[in-house]
C-alpha atoms as a PDB file:
ATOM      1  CA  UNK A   1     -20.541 -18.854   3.849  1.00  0.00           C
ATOM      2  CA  UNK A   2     -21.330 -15.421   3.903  1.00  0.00           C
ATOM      3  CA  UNK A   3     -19.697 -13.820   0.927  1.00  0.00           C
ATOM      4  CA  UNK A   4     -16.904 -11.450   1.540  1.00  0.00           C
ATOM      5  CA  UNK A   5     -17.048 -11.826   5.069  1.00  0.00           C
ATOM      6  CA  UNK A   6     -16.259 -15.275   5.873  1.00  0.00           C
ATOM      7  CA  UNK A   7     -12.933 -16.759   4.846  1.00  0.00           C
ATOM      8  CA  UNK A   8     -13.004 -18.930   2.034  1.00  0.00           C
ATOM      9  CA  UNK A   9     -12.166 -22.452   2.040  1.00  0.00           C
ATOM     10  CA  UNK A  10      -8.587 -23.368   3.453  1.00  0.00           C
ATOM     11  CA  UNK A  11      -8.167 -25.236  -0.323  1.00  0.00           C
ATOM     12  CA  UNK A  12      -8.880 -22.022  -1.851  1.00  0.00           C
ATOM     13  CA  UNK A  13      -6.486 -20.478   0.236  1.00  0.00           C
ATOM     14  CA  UNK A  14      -3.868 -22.614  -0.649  1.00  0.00           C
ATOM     15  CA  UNK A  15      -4.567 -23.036  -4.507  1.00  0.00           C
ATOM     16  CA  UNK A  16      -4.761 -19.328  -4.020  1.00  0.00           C
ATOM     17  CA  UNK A  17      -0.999 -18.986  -2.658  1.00  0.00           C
ATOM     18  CA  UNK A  18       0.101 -21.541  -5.277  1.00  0.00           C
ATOM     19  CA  UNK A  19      -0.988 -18.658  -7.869  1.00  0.00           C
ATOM     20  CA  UNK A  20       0.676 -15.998  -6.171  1.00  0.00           C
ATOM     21  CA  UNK A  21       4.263 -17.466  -6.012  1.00  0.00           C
ATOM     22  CA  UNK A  22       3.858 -17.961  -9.748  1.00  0.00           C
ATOM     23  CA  UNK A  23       3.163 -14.739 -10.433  1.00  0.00           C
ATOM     24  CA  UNK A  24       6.150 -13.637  -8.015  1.00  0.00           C
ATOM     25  CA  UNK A  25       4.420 -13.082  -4.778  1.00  0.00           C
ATOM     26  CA  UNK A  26       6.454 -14.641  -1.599  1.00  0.00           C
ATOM     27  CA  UNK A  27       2.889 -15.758  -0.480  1.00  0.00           C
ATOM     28  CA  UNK A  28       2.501 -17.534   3.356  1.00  0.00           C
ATOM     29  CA  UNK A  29      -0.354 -19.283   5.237  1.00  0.00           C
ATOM     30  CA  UNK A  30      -0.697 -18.931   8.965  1.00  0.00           C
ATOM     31  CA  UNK A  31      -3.940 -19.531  10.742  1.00  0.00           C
ATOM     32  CA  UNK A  32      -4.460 -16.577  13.086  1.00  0.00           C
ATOM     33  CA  UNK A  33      -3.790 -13.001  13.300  1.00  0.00           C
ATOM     34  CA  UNK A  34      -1.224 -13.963  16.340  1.00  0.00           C
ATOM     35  CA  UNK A  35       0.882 -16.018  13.957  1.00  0.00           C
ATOM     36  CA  UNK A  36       0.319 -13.368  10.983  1.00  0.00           C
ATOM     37  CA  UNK A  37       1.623 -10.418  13.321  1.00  0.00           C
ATOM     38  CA  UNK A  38       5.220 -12.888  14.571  1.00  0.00           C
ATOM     39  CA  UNK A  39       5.673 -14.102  10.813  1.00  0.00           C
ATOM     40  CA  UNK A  40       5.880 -10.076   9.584  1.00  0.00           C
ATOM     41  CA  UNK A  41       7.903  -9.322  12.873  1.00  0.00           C
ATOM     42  CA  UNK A  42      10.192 -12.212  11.580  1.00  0.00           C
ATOM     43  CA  UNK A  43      10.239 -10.933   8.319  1.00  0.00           C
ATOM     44  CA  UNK A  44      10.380  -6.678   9.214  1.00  0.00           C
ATOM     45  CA  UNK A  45      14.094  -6.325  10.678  1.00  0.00           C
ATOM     46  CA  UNK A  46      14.829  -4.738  13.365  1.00  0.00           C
ATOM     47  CA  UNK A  47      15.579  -0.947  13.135  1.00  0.00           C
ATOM     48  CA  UNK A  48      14.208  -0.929   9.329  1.00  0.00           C
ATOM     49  CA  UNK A  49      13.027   2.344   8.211  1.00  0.00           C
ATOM     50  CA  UNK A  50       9.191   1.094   7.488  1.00  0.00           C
ATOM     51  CA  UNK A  51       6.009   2.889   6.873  1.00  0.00           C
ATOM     52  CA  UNK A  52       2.617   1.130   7.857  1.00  0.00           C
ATOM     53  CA  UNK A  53       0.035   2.376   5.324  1.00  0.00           C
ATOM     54  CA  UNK A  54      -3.602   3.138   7.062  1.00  0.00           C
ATOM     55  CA  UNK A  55      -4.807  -0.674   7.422  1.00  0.00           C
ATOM     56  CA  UNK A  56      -7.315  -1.612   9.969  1.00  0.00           C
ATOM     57  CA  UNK A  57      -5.957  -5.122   9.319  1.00  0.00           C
ATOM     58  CA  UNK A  58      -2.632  -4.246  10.756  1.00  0.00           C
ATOM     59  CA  UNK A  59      -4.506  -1.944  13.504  1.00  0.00           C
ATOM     60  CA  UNK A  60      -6.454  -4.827  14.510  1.00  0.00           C
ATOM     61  CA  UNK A  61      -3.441  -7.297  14.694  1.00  0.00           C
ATOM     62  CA  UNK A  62      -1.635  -4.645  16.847  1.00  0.00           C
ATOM     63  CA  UNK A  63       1.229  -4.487  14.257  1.00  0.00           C
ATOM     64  CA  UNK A  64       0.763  -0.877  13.479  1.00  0.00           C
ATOM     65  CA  UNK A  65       1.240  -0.352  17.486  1.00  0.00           C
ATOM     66  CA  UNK A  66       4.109  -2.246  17.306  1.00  0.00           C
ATOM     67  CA  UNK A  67       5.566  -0.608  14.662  1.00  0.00           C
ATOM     68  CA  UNK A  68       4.861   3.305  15.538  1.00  0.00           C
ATOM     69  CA  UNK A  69       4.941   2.584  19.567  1.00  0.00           C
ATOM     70  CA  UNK A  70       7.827  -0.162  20.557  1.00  0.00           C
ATOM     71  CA  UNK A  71      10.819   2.091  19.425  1.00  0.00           C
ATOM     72  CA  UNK A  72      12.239  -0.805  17.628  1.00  0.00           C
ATOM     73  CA  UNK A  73      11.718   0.356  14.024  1.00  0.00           C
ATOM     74  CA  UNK A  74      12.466   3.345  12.101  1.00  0.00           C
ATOM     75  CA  UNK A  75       8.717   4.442  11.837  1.00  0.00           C
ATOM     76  CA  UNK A  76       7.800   6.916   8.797  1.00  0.00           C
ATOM     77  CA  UNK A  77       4.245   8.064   9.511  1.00  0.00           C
ATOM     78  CA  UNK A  78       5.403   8.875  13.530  1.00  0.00           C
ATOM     79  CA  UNK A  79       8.202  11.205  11.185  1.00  0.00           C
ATOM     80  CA  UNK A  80       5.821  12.396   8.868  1.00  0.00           C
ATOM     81  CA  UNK A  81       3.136  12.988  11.861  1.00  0.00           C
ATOM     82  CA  UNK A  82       5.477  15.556  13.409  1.00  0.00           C
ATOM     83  CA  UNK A  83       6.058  17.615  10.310  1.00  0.00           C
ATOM     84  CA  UNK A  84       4.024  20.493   9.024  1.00  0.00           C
ATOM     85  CA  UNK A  85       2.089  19.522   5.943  1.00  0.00           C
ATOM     86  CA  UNK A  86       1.496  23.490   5.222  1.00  0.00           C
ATOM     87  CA  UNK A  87       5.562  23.999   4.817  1.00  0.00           C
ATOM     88  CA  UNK A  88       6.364  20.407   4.083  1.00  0.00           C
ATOM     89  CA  UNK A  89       3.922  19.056   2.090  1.00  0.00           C
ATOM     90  CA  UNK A  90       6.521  17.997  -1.197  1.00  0.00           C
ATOM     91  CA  UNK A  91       9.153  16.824   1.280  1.00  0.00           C
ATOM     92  CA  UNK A  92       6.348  14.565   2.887  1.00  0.00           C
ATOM     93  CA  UNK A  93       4.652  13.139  -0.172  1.00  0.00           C
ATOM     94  CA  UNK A  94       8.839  12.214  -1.648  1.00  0.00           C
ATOM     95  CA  UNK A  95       8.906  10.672   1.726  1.00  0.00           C
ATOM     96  CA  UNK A  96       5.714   8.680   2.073  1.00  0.00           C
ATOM     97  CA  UNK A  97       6.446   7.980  -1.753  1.00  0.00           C
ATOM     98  CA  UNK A  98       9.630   5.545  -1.279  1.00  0.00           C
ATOM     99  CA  UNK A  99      10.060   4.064   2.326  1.00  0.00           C
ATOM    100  CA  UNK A 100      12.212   1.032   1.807  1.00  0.00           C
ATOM    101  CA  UNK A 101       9.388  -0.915   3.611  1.00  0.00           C
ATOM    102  CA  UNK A 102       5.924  -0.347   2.987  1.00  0.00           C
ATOM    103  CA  UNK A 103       3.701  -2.550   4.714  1.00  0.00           C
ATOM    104  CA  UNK A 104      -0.134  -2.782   5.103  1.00  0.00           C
ATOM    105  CA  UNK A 105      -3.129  -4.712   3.388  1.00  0.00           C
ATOM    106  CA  UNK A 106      -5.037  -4.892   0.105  1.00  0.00           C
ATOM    107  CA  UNK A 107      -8.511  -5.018  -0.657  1.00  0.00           C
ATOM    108  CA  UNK A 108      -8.441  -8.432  -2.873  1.00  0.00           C
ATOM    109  CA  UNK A 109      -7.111 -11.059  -4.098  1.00  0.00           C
ATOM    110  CA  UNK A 110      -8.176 -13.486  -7.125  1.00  0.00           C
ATOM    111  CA  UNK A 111      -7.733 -16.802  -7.225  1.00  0.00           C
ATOM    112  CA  UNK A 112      -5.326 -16.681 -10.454  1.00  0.00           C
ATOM    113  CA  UNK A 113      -2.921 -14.765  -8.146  1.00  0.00           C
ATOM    114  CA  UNK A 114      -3.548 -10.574  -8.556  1.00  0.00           C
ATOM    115  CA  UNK A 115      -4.140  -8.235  -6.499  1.00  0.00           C
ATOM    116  CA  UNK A 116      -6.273  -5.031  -6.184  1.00  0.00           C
ATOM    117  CA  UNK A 117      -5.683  -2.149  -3.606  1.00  0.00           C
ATOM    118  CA  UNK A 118      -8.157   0.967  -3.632  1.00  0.00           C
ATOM    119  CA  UNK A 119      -7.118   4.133  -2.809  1.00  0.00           C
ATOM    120  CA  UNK A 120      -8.996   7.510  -2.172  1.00  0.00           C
ATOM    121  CA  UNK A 121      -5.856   9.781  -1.596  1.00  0.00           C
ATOM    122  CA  UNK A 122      -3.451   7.185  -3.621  1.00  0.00           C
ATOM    123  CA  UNK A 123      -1.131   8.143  -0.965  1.00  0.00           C
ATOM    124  CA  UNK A 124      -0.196   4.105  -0.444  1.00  0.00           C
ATOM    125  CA  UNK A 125       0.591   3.631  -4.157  1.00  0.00           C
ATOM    126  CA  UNK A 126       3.894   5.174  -5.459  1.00  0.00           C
ATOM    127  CA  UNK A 127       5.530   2.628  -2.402  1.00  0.00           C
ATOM    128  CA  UNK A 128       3.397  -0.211  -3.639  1.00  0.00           C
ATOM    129  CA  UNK A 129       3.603  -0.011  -7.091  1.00  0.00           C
ATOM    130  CA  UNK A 130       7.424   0.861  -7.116  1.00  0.00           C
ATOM    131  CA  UNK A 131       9.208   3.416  -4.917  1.00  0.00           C
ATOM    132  CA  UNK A 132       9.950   0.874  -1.714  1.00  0.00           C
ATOM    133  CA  UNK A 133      12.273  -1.795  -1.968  1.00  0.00           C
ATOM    134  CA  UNK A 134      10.060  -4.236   0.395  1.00  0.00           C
ATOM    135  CA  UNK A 135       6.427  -4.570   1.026  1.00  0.00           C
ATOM    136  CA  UNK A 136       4.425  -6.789   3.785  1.00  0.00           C
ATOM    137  CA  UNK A 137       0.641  -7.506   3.206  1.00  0.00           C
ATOM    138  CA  UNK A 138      -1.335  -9.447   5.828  1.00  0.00           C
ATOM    139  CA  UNK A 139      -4.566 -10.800   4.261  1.00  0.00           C
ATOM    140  CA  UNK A 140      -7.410 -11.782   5.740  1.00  0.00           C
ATOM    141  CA  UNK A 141      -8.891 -14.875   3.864  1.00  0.00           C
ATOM    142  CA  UNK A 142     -12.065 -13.088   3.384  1.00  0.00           C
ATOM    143  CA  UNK A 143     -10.722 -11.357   1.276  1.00  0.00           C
ATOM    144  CA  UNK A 144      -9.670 -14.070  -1.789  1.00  0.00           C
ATOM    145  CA  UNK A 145     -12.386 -13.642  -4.736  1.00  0.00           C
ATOM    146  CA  UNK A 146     -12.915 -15.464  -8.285  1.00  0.00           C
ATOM    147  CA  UNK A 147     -10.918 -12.961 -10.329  1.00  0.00           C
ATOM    148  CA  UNK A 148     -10.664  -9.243 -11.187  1.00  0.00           C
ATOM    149  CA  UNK A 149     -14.332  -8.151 -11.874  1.00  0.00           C
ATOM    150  CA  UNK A 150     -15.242  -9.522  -8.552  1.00  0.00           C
ATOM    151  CA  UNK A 151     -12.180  -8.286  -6.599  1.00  0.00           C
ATOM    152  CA  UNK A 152     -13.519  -4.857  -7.986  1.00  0.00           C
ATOM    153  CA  UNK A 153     -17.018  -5.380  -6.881  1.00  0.00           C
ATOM    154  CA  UNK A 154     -16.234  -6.274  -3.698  1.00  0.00           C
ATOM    155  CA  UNK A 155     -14.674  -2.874  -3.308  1.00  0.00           C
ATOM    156  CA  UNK A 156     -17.578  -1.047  -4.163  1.00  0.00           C
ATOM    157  CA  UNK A 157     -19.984  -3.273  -2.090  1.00  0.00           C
ATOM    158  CA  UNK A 158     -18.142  -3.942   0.528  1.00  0.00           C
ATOM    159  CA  UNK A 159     -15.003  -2.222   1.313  1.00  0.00           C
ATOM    160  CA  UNK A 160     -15.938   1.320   1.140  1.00  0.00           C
ATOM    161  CA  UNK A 161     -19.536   1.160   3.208  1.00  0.00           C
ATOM    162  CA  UNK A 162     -17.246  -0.317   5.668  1.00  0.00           C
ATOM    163  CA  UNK A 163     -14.409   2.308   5.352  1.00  0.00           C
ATOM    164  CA  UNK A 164     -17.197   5.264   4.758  1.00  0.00           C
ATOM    165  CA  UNK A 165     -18.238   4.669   8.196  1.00  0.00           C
ATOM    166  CA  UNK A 166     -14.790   4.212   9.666  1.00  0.00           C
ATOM    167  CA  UNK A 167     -14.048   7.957   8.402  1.00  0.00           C
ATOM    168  CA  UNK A 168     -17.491   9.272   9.579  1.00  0.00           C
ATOM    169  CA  UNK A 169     -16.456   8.492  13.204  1.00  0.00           C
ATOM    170  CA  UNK A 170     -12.600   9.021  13.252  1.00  0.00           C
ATOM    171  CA  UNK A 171     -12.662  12.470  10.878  1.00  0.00           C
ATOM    172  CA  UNK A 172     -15.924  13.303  10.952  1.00  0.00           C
ATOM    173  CA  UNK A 173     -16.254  13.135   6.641  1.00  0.00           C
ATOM    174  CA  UNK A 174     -19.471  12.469   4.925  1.00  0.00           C
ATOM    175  CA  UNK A 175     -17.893   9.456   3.401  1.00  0.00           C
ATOM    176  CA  UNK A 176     -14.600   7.342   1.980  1.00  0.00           C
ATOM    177  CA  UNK A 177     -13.963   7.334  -1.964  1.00  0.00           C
ATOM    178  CA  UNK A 178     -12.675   4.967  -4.441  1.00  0.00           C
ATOM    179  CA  UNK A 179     -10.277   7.421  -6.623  1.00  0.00           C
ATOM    180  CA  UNK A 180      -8.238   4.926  -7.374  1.00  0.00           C
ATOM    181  CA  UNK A 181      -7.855   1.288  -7.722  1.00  0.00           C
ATOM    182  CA  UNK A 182      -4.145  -0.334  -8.188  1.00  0.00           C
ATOM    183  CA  UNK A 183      -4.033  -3.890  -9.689  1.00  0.00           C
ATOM    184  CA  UNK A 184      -0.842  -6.096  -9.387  1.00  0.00           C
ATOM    185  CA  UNK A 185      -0.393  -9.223 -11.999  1.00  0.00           C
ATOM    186  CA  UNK A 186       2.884 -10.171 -11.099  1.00  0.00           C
ATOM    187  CA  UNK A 187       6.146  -9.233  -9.383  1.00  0.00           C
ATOM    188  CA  UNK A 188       9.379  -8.642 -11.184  1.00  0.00           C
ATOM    189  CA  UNK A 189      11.385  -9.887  -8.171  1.00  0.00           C
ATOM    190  CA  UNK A 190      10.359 -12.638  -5.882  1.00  0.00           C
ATOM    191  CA  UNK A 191      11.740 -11.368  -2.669  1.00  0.00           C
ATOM    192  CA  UNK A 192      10.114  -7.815  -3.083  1.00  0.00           C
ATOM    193  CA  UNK A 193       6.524  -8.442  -1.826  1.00  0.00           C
ATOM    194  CA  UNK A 194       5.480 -10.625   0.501  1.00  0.00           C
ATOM    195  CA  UNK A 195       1.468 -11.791   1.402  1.00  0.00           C
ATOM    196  CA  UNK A 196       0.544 -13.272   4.451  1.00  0.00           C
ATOM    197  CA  UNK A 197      -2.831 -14.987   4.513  1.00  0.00           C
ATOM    198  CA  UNK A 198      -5.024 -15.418   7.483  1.00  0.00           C
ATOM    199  CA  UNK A 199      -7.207 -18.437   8.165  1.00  0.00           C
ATOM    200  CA  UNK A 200      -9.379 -15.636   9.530  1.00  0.00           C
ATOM    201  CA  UNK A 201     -11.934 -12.874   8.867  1.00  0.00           C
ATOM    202  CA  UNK A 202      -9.726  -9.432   9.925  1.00  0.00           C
ATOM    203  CA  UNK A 203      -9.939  -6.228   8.096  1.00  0.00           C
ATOM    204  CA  UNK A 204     -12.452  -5.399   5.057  1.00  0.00           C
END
């Protein structure tokens, strides 16, 4: 297995789910990104006001398209896309800050059930951590480590190379940043966040 880029054992995956819904995660298993993208369609309802955080996970699955493009959902970043962020900027960061659905991925999980998100703008993280009601990861199974100090190292090692070069081509910056890294232990409320897992390598 090639570390961090293949996905880890399908008993992992499971023990690994088993950890989550003890610490409060509604955590699911599908096998491909097709069944991953109709399990959060089944999940997202229709017409719910929803903002897709930047995820190549959900890019690559075509959710993101789905959500911003089909006219079916209440999208947030096609409203906050349209606004001016020179006369707007407080009314767009209150608004990005608490969508009632915040959906995207994360960057790990461990196998005792927590998960770690890094951030360079932290943009993602008011909604995650608190402000929005209802949150959809999709996981690739790459992505499940041994516990915290790894989840953390793959970050470094692997996650932002990959993203650095993402934002050389698409913005043209010298590079991506860890600023900040979010780390969830538990849920308060079972049916706030739920994690779909992917017998499949998509995202970083």
């Amino acid at each position: 297995m090639n570390k961090w880029i293949d996905p880890v054992a399908k008993k992992t995956i499971l023990e690994t789910i088993e950890a989550l819904k003890k610490n409060n995660f509604n955590a699911i298993f599908v096998e491909t990104a097709e069944e991953a993208k109709a399990k959060f369609f089944e999940i997202l309802p229709y017409g719910a006001p929803v903002l897709n955080n930047a995820s190549v996970t959900l890019d690559t699955s075509g959710i993101s398209k789905e959500i911003n493009e089909s006219g079916k959902y209440d999208s947030i970043k096609n409203k906050l896309s349209s606004m001016n962020r020179e006369t707007s900027n407080r009314e767009m960061q209150q608004i990005g800050s608490a969508p009632e659905w915040a959906v995207g991925s994360v960057h790990a999980i461990t196998k005792d059930g927590h998960v770690l998100i890094a951030s360079r703008s932290g943009s993602q993280i008011p909604g995650y951590a608190f402000g929005s009601d209802h949150i959809i990861w999709v996981v690739g199974a790459q992505k499940l480590v041994d516990n915290i100090d790894e989840g953390i190292k793959r970050i470094y090692e692997h996650s932002l190379p990959l993203e650095s070069k993402r934002v050389q081509k698409a913005y043209g910056m010298e590079h991506s940043d860890v600023s900040k890294i979010l780390i969830f232990n538990q849920e308060l409320s079972l049916d706030r966040t739920t994690i779909i897992i992917v017998n499949q390598a998509i995202g970083y």
